[in-house]
Structures are given as C-alpha cells and as structure tokens.
C-alpha atoms as a PDB file:
ATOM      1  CA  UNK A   1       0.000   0.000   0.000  1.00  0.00           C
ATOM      2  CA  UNK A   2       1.193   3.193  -0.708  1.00  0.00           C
ATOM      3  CA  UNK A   3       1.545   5.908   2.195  1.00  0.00           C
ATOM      4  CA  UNK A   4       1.558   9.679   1.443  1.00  0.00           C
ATOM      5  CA  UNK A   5       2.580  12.856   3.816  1.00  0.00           C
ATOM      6  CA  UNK A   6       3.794  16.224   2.514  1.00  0.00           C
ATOM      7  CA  UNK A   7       6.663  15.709   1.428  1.00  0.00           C
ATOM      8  CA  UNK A   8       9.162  18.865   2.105  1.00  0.00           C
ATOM      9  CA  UNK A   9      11.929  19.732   0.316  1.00  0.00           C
ATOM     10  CA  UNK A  10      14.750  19.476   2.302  1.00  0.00           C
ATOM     11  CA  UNK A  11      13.890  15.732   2.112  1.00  0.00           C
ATOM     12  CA  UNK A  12      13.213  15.511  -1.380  1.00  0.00           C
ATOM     13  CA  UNK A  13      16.683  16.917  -2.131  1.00  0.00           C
ATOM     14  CA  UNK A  14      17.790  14.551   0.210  1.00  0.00           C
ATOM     15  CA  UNK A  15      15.928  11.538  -2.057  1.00  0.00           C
ATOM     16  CA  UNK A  16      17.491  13.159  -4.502  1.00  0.00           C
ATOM     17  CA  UNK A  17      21.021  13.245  -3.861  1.00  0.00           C
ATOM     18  CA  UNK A  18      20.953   9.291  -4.250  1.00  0.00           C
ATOM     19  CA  UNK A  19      20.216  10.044  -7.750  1.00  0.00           C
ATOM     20  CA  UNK A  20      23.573   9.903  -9.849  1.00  0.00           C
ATOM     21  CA  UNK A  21      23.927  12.744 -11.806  1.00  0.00           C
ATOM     22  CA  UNK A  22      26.258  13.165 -15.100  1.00  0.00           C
ATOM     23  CA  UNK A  23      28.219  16.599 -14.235  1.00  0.00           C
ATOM     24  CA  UNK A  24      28.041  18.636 -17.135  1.00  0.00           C
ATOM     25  CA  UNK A  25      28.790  22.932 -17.299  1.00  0.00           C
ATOM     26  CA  UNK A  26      26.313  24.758 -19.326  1.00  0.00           C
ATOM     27  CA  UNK A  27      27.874  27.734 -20.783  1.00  0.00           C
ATOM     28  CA  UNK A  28      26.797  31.433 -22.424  1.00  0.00           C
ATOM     29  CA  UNK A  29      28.160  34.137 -23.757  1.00  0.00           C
ATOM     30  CA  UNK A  30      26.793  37.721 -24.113  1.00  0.00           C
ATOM     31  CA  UNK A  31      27.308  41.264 -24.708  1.00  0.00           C
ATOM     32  CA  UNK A  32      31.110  40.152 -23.570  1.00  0.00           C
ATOM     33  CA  UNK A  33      30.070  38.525 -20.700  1.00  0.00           C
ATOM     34  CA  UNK A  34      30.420  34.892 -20.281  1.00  0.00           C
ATOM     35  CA  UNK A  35      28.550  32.737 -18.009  1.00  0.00           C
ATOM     36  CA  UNK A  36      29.074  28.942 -16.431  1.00  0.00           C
ATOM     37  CA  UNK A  37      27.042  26.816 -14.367  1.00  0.00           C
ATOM     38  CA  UNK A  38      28.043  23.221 -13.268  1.00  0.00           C
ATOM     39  CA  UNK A  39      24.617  20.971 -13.764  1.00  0.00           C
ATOM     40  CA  UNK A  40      23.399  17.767 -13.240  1.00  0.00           C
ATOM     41  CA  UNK A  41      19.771  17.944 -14.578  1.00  0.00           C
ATOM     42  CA  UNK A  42      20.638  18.202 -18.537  1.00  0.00           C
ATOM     43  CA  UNK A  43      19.601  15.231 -20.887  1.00  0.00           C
ATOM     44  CA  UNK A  44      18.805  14.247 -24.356  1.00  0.00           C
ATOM     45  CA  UNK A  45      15.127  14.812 -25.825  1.00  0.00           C
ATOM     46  CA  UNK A  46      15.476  14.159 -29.274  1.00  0.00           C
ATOM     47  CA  UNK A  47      17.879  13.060 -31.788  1.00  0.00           C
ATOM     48  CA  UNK A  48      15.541  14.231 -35.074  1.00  0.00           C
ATOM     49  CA  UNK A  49      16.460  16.966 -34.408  1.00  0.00           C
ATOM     50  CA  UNK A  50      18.817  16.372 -31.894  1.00  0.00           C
ATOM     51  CA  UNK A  51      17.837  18.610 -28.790  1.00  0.00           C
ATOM     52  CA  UNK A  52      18.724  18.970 -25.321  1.00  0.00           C
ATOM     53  CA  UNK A  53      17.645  20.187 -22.047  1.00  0.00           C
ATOM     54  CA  UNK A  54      18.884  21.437 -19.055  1.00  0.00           C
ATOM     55  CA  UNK A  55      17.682  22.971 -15.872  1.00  0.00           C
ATOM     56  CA  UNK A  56      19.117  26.078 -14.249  1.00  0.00           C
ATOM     57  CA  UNK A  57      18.172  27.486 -11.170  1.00  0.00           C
ATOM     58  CA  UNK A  58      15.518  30.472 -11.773  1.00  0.00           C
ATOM     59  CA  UNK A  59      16.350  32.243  -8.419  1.00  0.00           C
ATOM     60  CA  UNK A  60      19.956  33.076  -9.286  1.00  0.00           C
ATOM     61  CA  UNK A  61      19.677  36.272 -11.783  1.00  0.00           C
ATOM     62  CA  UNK A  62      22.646  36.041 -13.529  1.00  0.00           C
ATOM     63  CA  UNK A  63      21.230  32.757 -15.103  1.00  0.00           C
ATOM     64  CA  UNK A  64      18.579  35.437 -17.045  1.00  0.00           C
ATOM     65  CA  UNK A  65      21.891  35.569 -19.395  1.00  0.00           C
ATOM     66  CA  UNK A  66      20.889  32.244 -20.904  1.00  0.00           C
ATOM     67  CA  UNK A  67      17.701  33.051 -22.508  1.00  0.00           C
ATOM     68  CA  UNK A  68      19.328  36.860 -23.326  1.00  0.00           C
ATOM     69  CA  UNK A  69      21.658  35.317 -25.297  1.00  0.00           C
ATOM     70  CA  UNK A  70      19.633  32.424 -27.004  1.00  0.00           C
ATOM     71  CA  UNK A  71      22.332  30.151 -26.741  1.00  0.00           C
ATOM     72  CA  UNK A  72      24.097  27.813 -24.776  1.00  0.00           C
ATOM     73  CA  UNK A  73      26.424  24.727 -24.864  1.00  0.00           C
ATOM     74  CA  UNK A  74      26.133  21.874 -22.976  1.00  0.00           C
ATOM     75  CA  UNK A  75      30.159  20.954 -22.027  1.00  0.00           C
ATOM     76  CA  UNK A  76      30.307  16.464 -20.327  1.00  0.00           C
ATOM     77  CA  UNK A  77      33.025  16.848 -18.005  1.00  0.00           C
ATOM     78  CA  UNK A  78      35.613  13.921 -16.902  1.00  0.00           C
ATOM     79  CA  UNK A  79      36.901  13.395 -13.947  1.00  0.00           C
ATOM     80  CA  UNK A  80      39.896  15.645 -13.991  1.00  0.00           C
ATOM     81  CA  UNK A  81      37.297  18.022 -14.549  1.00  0.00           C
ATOM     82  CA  UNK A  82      36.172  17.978 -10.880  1.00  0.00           C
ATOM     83  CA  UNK A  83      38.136  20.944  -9.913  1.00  0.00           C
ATOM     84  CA  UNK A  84      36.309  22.918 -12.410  1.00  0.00           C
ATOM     85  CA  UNK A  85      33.267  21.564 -11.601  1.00  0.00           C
ATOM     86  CA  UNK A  86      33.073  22.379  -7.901  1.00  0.00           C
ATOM     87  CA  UNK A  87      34.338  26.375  -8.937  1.00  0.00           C
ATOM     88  CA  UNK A  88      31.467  26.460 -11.398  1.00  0.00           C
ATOM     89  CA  UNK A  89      29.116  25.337  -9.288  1.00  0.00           C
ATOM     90  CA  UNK A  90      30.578  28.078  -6.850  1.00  0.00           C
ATOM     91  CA  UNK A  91      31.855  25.910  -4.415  1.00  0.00           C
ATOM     92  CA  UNK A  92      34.694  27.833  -4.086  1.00  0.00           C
ATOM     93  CA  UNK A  93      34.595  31.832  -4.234  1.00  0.00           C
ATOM     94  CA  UNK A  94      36.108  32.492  -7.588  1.00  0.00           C
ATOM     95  CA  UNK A  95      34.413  34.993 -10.001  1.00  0.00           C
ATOM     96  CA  UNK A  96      33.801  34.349 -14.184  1.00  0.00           C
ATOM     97  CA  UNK A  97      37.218  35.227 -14.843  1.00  0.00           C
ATOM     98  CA  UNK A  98      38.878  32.953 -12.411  1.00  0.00           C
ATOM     99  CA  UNK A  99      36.518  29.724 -13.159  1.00  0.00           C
ATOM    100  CA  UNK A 100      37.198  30.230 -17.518  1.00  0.00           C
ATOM    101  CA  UNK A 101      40.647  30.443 -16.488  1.00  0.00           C
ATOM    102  CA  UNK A 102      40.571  26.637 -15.261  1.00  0.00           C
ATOM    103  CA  UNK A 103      39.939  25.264 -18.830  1.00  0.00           C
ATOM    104  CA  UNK A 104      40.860  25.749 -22.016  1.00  0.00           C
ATOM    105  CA  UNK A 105      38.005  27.406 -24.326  1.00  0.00           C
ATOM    106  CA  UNK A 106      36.528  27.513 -27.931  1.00  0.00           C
ATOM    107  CA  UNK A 107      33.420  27.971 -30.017  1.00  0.00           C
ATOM    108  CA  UNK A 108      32.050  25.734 -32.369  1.00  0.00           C
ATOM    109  CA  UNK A 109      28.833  27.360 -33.906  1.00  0.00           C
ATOM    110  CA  UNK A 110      27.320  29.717 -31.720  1.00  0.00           C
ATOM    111  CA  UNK A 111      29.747  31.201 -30.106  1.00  0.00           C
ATOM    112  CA  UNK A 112      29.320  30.160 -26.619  1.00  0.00           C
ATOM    113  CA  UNK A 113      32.720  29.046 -24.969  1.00  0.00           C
ATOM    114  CA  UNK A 114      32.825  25.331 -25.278  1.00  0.00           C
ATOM    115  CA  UNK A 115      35.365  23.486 -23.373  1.00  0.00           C
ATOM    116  CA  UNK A 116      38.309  21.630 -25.429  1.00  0.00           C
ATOM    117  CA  UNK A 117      39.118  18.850 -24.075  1.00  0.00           C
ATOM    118  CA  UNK A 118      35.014  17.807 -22.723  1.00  0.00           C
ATOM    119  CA  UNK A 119      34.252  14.401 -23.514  1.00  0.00           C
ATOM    120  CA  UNK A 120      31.262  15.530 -25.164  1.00  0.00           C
ATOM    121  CA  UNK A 121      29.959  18.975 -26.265  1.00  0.00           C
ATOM    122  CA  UNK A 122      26.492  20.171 -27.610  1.00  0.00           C
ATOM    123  CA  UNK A 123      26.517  24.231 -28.707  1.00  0.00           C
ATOM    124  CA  UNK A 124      22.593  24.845 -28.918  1.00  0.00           C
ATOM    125  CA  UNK A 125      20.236  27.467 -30.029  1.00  0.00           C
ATOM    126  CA  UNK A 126      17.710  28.091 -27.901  1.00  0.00           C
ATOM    127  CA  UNK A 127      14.440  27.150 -28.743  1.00  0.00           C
ATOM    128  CA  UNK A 128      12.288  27.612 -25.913  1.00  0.00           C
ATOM    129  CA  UNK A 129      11.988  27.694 -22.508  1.00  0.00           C
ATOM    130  CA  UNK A 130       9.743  26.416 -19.611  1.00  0.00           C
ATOM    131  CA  UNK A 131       9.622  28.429 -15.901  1.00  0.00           C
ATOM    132  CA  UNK A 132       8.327  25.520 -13.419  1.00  0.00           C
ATOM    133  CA  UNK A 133       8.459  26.048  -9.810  1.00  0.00           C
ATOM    134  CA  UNK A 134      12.299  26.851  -8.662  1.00  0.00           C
ATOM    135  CA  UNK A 135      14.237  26.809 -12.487  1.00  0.00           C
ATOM    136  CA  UNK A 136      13.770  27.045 -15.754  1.00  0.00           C
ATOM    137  CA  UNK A 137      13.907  24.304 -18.181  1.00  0.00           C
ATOM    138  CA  UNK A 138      15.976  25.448 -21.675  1.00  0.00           C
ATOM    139  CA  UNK A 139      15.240  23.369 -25.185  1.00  0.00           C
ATOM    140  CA  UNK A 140      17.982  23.896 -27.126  1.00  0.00           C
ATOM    141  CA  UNK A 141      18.602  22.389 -30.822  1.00  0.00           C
ATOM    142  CA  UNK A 142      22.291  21.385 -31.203  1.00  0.00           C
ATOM    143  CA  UNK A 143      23.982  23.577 -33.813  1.00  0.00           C
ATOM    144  CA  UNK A 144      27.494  22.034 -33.078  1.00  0.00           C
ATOM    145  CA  UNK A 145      28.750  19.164 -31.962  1.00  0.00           C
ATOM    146  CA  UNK A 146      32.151  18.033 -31.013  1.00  0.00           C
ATOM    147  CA  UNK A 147      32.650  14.264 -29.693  1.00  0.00           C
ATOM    148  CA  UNK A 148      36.049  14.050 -27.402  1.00  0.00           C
ATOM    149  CA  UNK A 149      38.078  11.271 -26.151  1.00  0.00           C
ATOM    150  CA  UNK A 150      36.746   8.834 -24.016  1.00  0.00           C
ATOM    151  CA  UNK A 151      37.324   8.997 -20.311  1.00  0.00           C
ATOM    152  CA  UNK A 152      36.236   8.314 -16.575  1.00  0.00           C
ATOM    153  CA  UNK A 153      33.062   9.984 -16.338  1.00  0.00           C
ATOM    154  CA  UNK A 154      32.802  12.791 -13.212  1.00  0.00           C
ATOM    155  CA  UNK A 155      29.175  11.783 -11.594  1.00  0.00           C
ATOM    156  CA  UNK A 156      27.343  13.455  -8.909  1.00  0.00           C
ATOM    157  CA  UNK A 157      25.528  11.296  -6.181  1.00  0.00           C
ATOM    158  CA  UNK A 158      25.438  11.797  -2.246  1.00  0.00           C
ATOM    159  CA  UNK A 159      27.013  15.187  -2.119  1.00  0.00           C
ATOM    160  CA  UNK A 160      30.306  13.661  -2.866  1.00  0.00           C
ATOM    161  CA  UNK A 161      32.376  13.671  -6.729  1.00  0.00           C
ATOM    162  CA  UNK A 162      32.566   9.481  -8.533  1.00  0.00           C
ATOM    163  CA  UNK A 163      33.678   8.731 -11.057  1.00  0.00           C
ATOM    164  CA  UNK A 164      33.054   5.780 -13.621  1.00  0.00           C
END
C-alpha cells in the first residue's frame, strides 16, 4: 500500500542526492560577458532533431543571461574536470574570470565558450523555454557538436564527486 505525507523539500533533495547525476557545465556568452554553471539535470530529448535540455536554477539572476543570449552549450566533463566543476558550481569563491581560467576554451557554432578537451559537447540554439516552480527548463537544438576522447566519467551522487 502506498503511504503519502507532505513531502518537504529538504527531504526531497535529500531523495534526490541518491540520484547519480552526469556533471556537465552549461555555458553562455553575451554582450562580452560569459557565463558557467556546473549541472546535473541536462539530458537528451530528441535526436531528429537532436535537442537537449537542461535545468538552471531560476532564483539566481545572472542565469537570465541564458535566454538573453539564445544560446548555450552543454560541455560532459571527466573526472579531472572535478576541480572545475566544484568552482562552477561556486563551491569555491572564484568569479567568471577565475573559473574560464581553469579550462581551455573555444566555439564551435554559436559562439558560446565550449570546453576543449570535454568528452562531449552540444553548442545549442535556444528554442524555448519552460519556468516551473524553482528553475527554468531550456530546449535547445544542437547547432554544433564536437565528440572528445573517451574517459572516466565525473558523476554526482550523495554530495560527494565518482567517477566511472
């Protein structure tokens, strides 16, 4: 039989954290001003045409740069990524500047940084976008695609950096 209470969020993130996320950075660029966010809710929704989503955090407003600049790219980090992933995710109190610096950066179609050496990275147009509760949900239609080496996945569960 199934039981139900209220369930409240600090133990739904806790549910959550058992969930094993794929660590990805989501990047923009606009007006000059770049912008990174370390994510673990991104995924495929369609390979005809191939398009992607991610979910960003509608409460921070420097994440309005994403729809301002109707792009973004969608960078799979590898473990020796996890440095950069922790100051993206602003783990560690380093500004824009500081957290680029960590990698080394490109563009591929729409002139969003992508990162070199990512195992895997989709540079999207925006397509549309969803507001639900806390974030925002962007579509994005890949534009560009670069396919990296192959490497030990960096994964998300527990609070705590794996790798695979």
């Amino acid at each position: 039989m199934l039981k139900r209470k209220t369930v409240q969020s600090k133990d739904y993130r806790d549910a959550m954290a058992r969930y094993v996320g794929h660590v990805q950075l989501v990047t923009t660029e606009h007006n000059g001003i770049r912008r990174g966010v370390t994510v673990t809710a991104a995924c495929s929704v369609s390979d005809e045409p191939p398009i992607v989503l991610v979910c960003l955090n509608k409460s921070n407003p420097n994440n309005r740069i994403f729809l301002e600049s109707g792009n973004f790219a969608l960078n799979t980090l590898a473990v020796q990524h996890q440095a950069m992933a922790a100051a993206f995710a602003g783990f560690e109190n380093k500004d824009a500047d500081e957290r680029f610096a960590m990698g080394e950066w490109d563009t591929i179609s729409t002139g969003c940084p992508t990162l070199t050496d990512a195992m895997a990275v989709f540079d999207c147009n925006l397509m549309e976008h969803k507001e639900l509760a806390t974030h925002m949900v962007l579509f994005g239609e890949v534009a560009g695609l670069r396919i990296g080496n192959v490497q030990s996945s960096l994964l998300f569960m527990d609070r705590e950096w794996r790798s695979l």
